[in-house]
PDB file of N, CA and C in Angstrom:
ATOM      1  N   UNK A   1     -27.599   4.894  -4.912  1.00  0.00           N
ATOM      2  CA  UNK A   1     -28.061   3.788  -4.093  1.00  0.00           C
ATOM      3  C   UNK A   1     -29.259   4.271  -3.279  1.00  0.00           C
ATOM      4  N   UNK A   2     -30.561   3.149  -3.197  1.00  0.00           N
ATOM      5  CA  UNK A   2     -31.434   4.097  -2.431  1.00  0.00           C
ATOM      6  C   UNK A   2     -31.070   3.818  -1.097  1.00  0.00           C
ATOM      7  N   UNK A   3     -31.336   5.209  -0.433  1.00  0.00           N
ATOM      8  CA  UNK A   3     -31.269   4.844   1.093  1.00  0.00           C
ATOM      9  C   UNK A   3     -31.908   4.303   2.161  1.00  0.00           C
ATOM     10  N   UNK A   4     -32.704   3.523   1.834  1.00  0.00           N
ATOM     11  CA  UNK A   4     -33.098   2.339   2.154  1.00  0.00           C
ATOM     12  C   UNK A   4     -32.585   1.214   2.072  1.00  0.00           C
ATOM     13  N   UNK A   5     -31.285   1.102   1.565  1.00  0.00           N
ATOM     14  CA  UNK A   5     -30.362  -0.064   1.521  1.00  0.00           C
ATOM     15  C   UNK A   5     -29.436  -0.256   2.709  1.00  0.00           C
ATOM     16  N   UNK A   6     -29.641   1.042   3.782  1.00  0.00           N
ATOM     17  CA  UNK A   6     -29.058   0.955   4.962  1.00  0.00           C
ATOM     18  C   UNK A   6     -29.940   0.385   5.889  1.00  0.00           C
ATOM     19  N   UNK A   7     -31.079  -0.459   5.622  1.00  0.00           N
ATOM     20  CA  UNK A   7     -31.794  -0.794   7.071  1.00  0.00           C
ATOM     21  C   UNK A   7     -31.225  -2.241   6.428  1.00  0.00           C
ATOM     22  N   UNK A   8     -30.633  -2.953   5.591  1.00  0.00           N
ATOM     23  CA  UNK A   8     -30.833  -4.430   4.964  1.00  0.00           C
ATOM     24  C   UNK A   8     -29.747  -4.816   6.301  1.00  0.00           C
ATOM     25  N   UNK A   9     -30.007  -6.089   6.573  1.00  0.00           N
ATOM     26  CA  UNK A   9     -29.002  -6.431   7.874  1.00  0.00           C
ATOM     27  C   UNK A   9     -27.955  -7.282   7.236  1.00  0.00           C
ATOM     28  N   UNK A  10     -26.917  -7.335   7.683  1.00  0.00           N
ATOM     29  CA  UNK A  10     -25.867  -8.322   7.753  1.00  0.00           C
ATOM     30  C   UNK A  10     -25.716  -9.796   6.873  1.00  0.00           C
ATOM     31  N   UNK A  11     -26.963 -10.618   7.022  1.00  0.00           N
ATOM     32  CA  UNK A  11     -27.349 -11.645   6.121  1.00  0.00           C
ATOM     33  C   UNK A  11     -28.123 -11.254   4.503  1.00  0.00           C
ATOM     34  N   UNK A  12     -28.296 -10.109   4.603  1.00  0.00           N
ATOM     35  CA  UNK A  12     -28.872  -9.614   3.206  1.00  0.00           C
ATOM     36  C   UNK A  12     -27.583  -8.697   2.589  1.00  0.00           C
ATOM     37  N   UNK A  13     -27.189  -8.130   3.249  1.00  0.00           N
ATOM     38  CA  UNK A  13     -25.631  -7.830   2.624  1.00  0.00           C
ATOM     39  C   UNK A  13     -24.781  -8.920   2.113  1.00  0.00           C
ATOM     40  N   UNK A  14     -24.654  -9.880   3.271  1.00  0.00           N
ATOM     41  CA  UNK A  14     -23.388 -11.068   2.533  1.00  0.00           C
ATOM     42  C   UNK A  14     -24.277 -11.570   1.178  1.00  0.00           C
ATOM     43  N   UNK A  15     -25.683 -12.182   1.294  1.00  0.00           N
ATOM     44  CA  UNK A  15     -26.252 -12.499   0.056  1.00  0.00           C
ATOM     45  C   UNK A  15     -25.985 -11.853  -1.408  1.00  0.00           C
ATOM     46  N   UNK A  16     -26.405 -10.360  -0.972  1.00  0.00           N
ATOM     47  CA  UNK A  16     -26.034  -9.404  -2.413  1.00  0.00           C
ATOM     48  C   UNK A  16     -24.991  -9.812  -3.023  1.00  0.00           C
ATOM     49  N   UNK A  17     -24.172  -9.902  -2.007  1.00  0.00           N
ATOM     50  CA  UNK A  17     -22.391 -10.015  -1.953  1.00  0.00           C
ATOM     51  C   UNK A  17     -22.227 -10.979  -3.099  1.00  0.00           C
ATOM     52  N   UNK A  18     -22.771 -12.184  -2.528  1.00  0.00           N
ATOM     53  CA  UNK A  18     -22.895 -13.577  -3.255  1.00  0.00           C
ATOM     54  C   UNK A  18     -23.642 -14.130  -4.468  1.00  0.00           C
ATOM     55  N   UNK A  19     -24.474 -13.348  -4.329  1.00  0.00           N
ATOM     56  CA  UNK A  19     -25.042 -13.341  -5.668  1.00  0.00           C
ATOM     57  C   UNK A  19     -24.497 -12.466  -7.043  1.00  0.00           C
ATOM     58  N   UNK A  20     -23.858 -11.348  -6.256  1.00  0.00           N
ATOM     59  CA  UNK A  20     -23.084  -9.872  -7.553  1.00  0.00           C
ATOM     60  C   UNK A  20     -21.896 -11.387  -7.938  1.00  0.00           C
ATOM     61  N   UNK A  21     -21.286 -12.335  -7.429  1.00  0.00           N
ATOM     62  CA  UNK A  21     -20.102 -12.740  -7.991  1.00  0.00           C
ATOM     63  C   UNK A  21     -20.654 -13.990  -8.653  1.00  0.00           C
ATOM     64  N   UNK A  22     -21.453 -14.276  -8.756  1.00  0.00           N
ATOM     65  CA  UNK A  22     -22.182 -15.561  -9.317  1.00  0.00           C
ATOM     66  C   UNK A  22     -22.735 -15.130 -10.809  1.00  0.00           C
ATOM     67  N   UNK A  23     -23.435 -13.611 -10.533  1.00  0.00           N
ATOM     68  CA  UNK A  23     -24.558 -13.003 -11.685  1.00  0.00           C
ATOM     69  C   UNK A  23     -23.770 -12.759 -13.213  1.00  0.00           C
ATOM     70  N   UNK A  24     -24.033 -13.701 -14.128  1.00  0.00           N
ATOM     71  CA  UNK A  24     -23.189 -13.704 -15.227  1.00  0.00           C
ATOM     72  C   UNK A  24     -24.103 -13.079 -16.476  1.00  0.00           C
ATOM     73  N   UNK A  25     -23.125 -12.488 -17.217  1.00  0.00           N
ATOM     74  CA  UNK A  25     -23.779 -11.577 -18.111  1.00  0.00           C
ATOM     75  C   UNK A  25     -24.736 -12.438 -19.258  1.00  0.00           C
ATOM     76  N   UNK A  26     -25.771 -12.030 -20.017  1.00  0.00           N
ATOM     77  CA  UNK A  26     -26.715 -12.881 -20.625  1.00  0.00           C
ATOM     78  C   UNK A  26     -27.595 -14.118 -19.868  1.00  0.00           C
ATOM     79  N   UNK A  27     -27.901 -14.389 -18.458  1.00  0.00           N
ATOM     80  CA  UNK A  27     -28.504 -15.320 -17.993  1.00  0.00           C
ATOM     81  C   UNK A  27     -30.032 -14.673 -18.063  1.00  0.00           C
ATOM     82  N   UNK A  28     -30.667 -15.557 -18.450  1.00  0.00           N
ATOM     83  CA  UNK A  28     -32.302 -15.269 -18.892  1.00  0.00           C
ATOM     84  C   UNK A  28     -32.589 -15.361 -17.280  1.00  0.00           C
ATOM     85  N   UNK A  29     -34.184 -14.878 -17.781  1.00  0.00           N
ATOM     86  CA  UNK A  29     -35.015 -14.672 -16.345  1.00  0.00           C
ATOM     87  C   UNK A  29     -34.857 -16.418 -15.483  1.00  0.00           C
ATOM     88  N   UNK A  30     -35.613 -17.136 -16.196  1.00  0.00           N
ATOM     89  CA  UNK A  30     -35.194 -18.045 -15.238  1.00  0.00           C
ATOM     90  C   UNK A  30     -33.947 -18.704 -14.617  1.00  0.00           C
ATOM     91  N   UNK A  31     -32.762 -18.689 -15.310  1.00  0.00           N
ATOM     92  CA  UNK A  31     -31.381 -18.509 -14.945  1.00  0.00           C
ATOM     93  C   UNK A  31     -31.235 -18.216 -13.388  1.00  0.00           C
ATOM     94  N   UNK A  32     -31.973 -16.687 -13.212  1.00  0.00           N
ATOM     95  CA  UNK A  32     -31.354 -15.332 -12.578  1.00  0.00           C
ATOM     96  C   UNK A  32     -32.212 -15.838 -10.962  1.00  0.00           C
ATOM     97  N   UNK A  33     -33.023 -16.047 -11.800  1.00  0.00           N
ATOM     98  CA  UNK A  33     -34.564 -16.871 -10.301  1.00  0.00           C
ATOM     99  C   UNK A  33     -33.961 -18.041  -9.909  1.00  0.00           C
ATOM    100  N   UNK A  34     -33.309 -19.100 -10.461  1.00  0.00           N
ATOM    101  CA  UNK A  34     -32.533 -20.198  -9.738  1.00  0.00           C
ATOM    102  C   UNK A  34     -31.524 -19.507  -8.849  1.00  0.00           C
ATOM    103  N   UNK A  35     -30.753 -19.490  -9.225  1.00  0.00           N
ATOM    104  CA  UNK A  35     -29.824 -17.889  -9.005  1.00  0.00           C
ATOM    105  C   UNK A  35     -30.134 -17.463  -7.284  1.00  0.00           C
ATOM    106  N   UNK A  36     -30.978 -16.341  -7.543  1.00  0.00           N
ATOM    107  CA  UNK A  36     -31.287 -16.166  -5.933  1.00  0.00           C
ATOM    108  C   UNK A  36     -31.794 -17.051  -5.378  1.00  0.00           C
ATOM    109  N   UNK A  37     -32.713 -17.586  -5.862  1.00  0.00           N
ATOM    110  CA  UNK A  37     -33.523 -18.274  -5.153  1.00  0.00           C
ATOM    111  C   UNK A  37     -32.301 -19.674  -4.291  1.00  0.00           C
ATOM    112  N   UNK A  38     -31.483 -20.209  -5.106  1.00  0.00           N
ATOM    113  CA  UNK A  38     -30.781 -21.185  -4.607  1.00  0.00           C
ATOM    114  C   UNK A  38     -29.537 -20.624  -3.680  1.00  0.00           C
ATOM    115  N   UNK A  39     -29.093 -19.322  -3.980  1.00  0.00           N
ATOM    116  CA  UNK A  39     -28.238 -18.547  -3.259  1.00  0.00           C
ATOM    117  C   UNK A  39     -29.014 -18.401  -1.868  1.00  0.00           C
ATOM    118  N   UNK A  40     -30.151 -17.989  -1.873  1.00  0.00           N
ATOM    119  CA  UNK A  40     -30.794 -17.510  -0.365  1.00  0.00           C
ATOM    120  C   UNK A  40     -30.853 -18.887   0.245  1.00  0.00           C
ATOM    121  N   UNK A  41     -31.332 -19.815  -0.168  1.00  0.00           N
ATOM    122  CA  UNK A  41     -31.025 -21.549   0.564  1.00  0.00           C
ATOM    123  C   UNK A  41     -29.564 -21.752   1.006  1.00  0.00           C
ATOM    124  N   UNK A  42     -28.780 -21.289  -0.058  1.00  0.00           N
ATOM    125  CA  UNK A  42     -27.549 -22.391   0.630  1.00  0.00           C
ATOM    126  C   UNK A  42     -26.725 -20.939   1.861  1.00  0.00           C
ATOM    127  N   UNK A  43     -27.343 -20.000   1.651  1.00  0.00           N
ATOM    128  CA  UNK A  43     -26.491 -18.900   3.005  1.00  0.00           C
ATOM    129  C   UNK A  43     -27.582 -18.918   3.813  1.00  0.00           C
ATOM    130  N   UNK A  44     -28.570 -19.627   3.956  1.00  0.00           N
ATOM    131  CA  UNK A  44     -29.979 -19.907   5.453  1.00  0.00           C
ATOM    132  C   UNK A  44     -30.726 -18.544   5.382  1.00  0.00           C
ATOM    133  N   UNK A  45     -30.911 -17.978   4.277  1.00  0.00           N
ATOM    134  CA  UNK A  45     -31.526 -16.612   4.515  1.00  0.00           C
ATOM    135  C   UNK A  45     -32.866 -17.275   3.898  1.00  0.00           C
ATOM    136  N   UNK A  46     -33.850 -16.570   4.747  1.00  0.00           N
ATOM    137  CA  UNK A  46     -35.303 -16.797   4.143  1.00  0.00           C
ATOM    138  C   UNK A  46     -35.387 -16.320   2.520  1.00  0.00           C
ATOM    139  N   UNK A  47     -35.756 -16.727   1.827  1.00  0.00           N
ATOM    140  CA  UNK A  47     -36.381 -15.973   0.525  1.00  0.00           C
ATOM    141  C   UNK A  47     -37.187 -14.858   0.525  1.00  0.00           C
ATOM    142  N   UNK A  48     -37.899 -14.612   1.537  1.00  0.00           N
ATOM    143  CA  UNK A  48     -38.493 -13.165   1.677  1.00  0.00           C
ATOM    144  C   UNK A  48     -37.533 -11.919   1.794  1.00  0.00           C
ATOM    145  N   UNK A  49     -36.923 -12.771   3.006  1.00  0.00           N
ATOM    146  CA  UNK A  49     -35.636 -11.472   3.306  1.00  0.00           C
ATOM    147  C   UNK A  49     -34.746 -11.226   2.373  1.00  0.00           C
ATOM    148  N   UNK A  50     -34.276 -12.548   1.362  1.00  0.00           N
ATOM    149  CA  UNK A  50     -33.304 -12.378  -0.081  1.00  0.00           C
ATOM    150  C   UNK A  50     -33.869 -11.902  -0.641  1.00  0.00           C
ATOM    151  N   UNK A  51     -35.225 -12.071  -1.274  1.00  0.00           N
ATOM    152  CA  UNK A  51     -36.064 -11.358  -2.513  1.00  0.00           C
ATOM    153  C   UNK A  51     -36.319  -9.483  -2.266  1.00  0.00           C
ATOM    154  N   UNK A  52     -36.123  -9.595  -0.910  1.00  0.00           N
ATOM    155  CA  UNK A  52     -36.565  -8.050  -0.481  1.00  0.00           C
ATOM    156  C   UNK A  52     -35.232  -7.197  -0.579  1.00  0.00           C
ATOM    157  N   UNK A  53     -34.219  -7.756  -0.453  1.00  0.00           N
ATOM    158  CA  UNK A  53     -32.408  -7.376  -0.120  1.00  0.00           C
ATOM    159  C   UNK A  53     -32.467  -6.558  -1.726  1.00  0.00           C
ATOM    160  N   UNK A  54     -32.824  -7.845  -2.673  1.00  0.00           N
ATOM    161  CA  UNK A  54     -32.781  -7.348  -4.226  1.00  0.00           C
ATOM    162  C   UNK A  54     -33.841  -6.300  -4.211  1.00  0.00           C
ATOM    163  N   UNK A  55     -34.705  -6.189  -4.509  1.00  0.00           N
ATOM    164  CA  UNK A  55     -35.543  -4.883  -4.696  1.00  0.00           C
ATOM    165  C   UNK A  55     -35.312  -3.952  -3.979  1.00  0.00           C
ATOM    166  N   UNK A  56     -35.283  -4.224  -2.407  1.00  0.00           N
ATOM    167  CA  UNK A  56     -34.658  -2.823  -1.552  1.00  0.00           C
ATOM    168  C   UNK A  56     -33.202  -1.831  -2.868  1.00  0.00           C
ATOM    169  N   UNK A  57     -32.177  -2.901  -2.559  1.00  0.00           N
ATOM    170  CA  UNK A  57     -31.151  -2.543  -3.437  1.00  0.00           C
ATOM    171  C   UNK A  57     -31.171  -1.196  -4.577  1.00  0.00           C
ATOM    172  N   UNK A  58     -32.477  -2.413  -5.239  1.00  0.00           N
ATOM    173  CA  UNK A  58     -32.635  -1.998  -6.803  1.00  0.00           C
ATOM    174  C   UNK A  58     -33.491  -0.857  -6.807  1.00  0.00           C
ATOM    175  N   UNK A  59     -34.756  -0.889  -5.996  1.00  0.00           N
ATOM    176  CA  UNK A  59     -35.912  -0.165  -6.054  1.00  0.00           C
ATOM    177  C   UNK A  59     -35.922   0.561  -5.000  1.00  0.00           C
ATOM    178  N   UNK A  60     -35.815   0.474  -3.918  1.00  0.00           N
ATOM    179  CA  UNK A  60     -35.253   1.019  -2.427  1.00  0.00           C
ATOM    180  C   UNK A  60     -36.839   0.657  -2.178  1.00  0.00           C
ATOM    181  N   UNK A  61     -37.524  -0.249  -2.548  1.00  0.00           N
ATOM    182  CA  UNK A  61     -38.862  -1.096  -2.381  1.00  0.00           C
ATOM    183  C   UNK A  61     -38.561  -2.268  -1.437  1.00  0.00           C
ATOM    184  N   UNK A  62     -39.544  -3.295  -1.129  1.00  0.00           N
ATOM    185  CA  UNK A  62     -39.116  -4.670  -0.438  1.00  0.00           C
ATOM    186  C   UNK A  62     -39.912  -5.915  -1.499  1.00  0.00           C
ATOM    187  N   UNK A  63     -40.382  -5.083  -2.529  1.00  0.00           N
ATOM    188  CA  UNK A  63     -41.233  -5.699  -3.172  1.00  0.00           C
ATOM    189  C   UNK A  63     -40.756  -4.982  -4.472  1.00  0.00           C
ATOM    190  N   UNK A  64     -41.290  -6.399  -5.494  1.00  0.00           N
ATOM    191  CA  UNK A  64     -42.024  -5.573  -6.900  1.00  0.00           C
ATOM    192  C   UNK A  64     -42.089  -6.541  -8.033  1.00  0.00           C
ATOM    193  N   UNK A  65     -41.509  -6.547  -9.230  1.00  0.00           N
ATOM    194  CA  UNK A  65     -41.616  -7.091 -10.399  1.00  0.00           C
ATOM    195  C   UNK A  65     -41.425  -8.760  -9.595  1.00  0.00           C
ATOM    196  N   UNK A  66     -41.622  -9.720 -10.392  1.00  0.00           N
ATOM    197  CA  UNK A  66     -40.371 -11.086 -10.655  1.00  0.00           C
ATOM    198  C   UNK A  66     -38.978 -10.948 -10.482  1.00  0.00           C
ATOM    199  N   UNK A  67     -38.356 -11.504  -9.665  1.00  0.00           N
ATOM    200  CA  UNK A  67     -36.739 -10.850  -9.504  1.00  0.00           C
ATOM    201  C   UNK A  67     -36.236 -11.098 -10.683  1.00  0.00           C
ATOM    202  N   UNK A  68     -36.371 -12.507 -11.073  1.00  0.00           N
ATOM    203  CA  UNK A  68     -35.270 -13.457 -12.082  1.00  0.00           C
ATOM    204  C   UNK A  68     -35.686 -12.618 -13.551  1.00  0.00           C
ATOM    205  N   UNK A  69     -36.779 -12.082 -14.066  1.00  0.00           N
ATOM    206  CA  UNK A  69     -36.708 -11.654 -15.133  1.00  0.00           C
ATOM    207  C   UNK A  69     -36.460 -10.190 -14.969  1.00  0.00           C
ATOM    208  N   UNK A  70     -36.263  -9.655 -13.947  1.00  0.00           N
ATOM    209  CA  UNK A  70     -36.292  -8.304 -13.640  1.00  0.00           C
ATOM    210  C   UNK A  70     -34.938  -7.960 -13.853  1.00  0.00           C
ATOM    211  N   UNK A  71     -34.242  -8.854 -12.919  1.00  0.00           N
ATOM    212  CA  UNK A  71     -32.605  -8.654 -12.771  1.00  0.00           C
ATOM    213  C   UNK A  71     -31.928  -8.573 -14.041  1.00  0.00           C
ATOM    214  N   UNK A  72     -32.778  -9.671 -14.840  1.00  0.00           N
ATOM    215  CA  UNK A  72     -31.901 -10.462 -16.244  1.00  0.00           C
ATOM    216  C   UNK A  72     -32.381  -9.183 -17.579  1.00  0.00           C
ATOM    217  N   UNK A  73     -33.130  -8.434 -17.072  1.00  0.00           N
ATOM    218  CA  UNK A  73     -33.466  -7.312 -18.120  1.00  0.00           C
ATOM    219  C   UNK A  73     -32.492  -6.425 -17.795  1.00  0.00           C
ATOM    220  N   UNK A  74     -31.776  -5.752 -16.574  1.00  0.00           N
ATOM    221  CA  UNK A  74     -30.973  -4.956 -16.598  1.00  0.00           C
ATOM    222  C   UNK A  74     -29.657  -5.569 -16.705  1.00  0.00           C
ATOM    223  N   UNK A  75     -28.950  -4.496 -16.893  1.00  0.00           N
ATOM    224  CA  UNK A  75     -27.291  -4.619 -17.257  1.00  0.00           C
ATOM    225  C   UNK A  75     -26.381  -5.154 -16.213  1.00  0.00           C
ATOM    226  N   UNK A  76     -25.777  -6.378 -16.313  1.00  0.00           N
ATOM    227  CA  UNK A  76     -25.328  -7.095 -15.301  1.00  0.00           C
ATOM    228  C   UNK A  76     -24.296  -6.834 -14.712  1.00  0.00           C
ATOM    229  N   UNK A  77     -23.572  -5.806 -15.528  1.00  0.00           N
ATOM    230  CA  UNK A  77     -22.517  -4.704 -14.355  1.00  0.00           C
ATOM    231  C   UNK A  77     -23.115  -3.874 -13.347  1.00  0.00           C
ATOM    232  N   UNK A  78     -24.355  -3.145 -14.180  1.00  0.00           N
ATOM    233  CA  UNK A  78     -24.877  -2.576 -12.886  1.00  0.00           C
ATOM    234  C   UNK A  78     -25.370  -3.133 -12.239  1.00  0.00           C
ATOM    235  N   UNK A  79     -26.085  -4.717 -12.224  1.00  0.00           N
ATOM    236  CA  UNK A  79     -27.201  -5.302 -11.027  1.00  0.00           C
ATOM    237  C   UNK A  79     -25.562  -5.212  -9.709  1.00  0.00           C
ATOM    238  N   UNK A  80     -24.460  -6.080 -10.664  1.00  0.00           N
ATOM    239  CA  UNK A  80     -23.379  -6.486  -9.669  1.00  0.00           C
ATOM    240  C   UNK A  80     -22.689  -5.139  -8.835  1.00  0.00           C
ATOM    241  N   UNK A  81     -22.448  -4.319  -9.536  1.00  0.00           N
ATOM    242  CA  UNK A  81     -21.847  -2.739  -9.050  1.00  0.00           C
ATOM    243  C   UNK A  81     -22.971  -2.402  -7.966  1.00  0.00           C
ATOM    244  N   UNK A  82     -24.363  -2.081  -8.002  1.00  0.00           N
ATOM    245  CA  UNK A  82     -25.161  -1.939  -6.946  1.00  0.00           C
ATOM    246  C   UNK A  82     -24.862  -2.824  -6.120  1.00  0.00           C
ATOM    247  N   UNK A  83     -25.161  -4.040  -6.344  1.00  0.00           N
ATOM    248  CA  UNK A  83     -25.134  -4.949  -5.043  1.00  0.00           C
ATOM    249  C   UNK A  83     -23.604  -4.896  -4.199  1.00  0.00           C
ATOM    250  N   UNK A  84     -22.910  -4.846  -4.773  1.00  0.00           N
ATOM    251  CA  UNK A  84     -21.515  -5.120  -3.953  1.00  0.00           C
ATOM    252  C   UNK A  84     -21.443  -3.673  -3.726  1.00  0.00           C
ATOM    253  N   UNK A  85     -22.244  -2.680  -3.504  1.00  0.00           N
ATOM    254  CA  UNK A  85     -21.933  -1.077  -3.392  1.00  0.00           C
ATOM    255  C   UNK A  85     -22.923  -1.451  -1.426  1.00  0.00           C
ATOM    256  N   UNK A  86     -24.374  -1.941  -2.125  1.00  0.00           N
ATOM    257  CA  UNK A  86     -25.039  -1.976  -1.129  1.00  0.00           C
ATOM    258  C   UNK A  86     -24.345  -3.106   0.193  1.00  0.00           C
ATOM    259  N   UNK A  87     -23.781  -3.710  -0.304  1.00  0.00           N
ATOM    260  CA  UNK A  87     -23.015  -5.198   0.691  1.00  0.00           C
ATOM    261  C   UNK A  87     -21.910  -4.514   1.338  1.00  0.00           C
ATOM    262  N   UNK A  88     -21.009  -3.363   0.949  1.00  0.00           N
ATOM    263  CA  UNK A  88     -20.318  -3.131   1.383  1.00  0.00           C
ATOM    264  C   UNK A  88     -18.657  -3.786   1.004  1.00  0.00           C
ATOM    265  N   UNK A  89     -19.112  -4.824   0.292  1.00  0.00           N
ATOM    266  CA  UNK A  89     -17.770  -5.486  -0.902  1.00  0.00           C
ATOM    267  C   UNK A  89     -17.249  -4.346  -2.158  1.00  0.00           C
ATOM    268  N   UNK A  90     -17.158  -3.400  -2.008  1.00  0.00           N
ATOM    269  CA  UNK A  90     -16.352  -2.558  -3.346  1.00  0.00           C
ATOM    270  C   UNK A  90     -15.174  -2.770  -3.117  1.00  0.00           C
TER     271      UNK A  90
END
């Protein structure tokens, strides 16, 4: 996990949280981009701060690729195993 996943606050943790139990195996890029993108709306988190939660996570970045095709290229045990590692849900 990078360690940079310890500055993400409280509302970017529950998100991860919420999104690792939603993220279903084979969902294409745009799938994965509704996905967060509609997850960060309905828990009031800005999309900057959701889009950054995922790359922090993934990249220990706040930035980088397209999430939705990014996410949907890697293996959807590991996107979910990171995120609920970084959320603090294991």
């Amino acid at each position: 996990m990078p360690p940079e996943a310890a500055d993400l606050d409280a509302g970017q943790r529950r998100y991860l949280a919420v999104v690792a139990e939603r993220l279903e195996d084979g969902m294409d890029g745009d799938a994965v981009q509704d996905l967060l993108y509609s997850t960060a709306v309905e828990l009031g988190l800005k999309p900057k701060a959701a889009f950054g939660a995922v790359y922090t996570a993934l990249l220990g970045r706040r930035s980088g690729p397209k999430a939705g095709p990014f996410v949907a290229g890697l293996d959807a045990g590991f996107v979910q195993g990171r995120f609920l590692d970084v959320s603090g849900d294991t």
